[in-house]
Protein backbone atom coordinates (compact mmCIF):
# COMPACT_ATOMS: atom_id res chain seq x y z
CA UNK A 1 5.11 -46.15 -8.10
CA UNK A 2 4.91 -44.41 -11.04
CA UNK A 3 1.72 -43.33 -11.01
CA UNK A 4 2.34 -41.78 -7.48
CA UNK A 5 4.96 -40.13 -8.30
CA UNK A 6 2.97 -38.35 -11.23
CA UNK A 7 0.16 -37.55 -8.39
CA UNK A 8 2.31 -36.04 -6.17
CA UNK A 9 4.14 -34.47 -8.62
CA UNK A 10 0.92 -32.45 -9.98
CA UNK A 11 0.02 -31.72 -6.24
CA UNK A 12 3.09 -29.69 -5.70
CA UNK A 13 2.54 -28.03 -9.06
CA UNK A 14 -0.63 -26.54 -8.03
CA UNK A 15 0.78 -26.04 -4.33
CA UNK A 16 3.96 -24.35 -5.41
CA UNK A 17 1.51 -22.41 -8.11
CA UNK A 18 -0.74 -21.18 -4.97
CA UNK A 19 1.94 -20.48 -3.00
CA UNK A 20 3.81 -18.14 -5.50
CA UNK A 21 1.10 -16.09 -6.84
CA UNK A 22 -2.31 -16.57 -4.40
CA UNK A 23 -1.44 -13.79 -1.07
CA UNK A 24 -2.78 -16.40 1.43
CA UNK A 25 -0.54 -15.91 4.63
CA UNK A 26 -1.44 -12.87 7.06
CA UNK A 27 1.02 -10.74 8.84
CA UNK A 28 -1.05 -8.61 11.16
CA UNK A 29 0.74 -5.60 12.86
CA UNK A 30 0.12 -2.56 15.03
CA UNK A 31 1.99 0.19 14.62
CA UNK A 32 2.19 4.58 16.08
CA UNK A 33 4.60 6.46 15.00
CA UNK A 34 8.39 6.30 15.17
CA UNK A 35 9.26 10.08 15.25
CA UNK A 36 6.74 12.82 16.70
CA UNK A 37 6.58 15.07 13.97
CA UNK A 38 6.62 15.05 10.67
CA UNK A 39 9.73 16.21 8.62
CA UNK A 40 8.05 18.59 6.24
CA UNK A 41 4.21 19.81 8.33
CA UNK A 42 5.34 21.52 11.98
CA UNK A 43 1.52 20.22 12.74
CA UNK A 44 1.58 16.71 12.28
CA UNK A 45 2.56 13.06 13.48
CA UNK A 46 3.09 10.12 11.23
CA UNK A 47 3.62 6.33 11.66
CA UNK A 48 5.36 4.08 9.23
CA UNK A 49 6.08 0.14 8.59
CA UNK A 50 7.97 -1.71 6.54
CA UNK A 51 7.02 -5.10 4.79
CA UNK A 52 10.51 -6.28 3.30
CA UNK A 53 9.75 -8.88 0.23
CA UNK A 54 11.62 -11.91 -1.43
CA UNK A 55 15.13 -11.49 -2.62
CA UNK A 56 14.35 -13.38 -5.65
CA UNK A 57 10.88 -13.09 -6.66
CA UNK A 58 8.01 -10.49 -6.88
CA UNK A 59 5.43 -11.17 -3.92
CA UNK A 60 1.81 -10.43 -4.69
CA UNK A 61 0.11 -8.71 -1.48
CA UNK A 62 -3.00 -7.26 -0.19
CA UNK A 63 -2.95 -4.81 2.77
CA UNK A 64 -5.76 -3.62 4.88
CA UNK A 65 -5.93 -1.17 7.43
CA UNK A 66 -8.45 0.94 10.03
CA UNK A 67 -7.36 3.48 12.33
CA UNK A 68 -9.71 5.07 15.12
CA UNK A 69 -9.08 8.40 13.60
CA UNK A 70 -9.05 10.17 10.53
CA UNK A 71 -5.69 9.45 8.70
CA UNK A 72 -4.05 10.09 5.72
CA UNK A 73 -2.55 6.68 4.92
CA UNK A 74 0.23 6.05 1.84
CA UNK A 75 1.55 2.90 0.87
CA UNK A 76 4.74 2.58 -1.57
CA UNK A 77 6.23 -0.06 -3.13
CA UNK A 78 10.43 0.42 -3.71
CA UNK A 79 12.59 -1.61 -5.63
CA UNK A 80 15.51 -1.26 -2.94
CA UNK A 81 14.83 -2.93 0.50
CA UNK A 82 14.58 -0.45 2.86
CA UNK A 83 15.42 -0.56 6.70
CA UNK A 84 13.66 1.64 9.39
CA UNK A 85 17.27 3.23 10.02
CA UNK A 86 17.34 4.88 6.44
CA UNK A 87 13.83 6.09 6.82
CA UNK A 88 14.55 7.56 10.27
CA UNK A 89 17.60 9.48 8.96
CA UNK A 90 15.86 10.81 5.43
CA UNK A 91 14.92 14.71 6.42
CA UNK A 92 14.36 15.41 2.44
CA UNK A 93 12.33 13.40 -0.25
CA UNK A 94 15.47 13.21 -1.82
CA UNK A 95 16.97 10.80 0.93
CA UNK A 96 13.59 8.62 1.18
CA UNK A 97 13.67 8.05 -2.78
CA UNK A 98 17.71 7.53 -2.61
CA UNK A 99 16.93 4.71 0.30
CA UNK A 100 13.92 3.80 -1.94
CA UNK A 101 15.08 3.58 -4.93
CA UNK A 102 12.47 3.22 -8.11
CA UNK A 103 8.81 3.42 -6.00
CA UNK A 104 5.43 3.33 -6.65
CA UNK A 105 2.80 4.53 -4.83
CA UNK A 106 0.35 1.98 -4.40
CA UNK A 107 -1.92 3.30 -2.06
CA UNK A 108 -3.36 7.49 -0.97
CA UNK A 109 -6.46 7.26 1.06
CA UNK A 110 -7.70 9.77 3.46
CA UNK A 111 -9.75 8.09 6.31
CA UNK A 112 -10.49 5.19 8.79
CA UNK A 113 -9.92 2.06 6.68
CA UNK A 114 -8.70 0.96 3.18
CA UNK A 115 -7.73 -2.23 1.33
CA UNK A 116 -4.78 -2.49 -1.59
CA UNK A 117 -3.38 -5.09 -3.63
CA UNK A 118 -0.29 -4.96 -5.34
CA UNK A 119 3.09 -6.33 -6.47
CA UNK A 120 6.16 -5.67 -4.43
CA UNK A 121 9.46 -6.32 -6.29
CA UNK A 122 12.01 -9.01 -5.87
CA UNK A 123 14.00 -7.72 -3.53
CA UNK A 124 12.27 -4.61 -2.60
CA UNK A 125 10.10 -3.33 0.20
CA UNK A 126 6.77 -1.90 1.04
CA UNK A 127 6.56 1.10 2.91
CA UNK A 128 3.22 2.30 4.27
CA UNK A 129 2.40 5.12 7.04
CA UNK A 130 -0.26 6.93 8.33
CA UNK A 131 -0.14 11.26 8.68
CA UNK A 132 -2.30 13.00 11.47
CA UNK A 133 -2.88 16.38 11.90
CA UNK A 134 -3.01 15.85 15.95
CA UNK A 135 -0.01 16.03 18.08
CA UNK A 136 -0.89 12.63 19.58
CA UNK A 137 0.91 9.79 16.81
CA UNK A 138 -1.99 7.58 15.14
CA UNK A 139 -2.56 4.46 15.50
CA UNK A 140 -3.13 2.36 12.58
CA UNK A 141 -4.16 -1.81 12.53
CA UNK A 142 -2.95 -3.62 9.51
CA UNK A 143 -2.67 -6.83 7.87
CA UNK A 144 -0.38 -7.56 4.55
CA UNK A 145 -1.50 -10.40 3.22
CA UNK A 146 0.91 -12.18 0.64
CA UNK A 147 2.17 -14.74 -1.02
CA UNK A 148 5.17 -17.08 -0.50
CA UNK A 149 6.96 -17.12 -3.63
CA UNK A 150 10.00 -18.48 -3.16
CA UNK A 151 8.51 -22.08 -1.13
CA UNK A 152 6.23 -21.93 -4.35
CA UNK A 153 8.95 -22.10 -6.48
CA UNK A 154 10.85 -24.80 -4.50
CA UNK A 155 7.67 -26.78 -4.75
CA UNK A 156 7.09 -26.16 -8.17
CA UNK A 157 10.28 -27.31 -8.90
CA UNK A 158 10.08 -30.47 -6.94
CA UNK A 159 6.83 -31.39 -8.43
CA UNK A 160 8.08 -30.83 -12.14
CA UNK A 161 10.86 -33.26 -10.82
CA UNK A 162 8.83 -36.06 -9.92
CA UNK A 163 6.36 -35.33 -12.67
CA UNK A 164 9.21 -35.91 -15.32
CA UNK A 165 10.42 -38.83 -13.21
CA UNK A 166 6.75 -40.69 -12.77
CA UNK A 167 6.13 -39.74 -16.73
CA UNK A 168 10.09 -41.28 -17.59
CA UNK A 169 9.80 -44.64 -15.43
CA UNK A 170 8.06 -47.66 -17.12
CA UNK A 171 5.77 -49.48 -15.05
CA UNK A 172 6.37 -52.99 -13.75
CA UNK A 173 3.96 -54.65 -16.03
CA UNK A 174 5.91 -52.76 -19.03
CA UNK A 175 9.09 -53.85 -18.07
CA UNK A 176 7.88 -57.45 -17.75
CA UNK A 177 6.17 -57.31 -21.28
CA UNK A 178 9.58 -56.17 -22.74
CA UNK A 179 11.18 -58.99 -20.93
CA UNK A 180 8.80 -61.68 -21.69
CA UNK A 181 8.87 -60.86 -25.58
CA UNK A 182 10.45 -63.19 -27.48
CA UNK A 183 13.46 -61.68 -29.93
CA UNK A 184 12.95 -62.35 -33.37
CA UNK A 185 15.07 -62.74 -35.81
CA UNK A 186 15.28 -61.21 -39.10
CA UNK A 187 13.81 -63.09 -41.74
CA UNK A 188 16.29 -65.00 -44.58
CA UNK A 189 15.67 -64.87 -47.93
């Protein structure tokens, strides 16, 4: 028993360790634009998503994208979560930073495709969208691939659990060689 508990203990240390910092689980999405034009170009569309992360941990992620078109396409990491509602409202920079809070931008690329990886905060969100000079919205494929860093931790926890506990118990041939022992008794002089 003891020795399984150490193997299964070590398997959820590397699973939990996988989970929390390897991006491994797709999210594919489509998504055209929200709003028809864009709040500071008269002659442009835009479409945005939002990616919210893990309220207790950072969540390591790698997004790729195409669109048929020519697109300008920005991806930025905030440390506030953000909802669709707040973006829709913001008419001023001011208002998406306020919603945002402290961002980065972790992605500018003018053209059909692109790949990023990143960090999004604990807590936070990831904003990207997609600008078009056309009146017609774009359309833009992408999948976020990330991690899942709070089952990590649960399993890292459980297998540092059972690896103290497998480690701590004696095995049955130890306790019956510490039963089995004679007691001596001091020596008199």
């Amino acid at each position: 028993m003891r020795a399984g508990l150490v193997v299964v203990g070590v398997i959820l240390l590397i699973l939990g360790a996988v989970l929390w910092f390897v991006p491994l689980i797709p999210s594919s999405d489509n998504f055209s634009a929200s709003t028809s034009d864009c709040p500071t170009a008269p002659n442009c569309t835009f479409a945005y998503n939002i990616y919210t992360a893990s309220p207790l941990v950072p969540t390591y992620a790698k997004l790729t994208w195409s669109s048929p078109e020519v697109v300008t396409f920005v991806a930025v990491t905030c440390t506030k979560s953000v909802t669709s509602e707040e973006l829709d409202s913001a008419n001023t920079s001011a208002e998406v930073e306020a919603a945002c809070g402290t961002n980065s931008t972790v992605g500018n690329t003018t053209g059909t495709s692109g790949s990023y990886s990143f960090t999004i905060p604990a807590g936070g969100s990831l904003v990207f969208l997609a600008v078009t000079g056309s009146s017609t919205p774009p359309t833009v494929t992408s999948t976020l691939t990330g991690t899942e860093p709070f089952l990590g931790l649960i399993l890292l926890v459980l297998g540092i659990l059972l690896l103290i506990l497998g480690v701590a118990l004696k095995s049955k041939r130890q306790k019956a060689e510490a039963i089995a022992a004679p007691v001596t008794s001091p020596a008199r002089p």
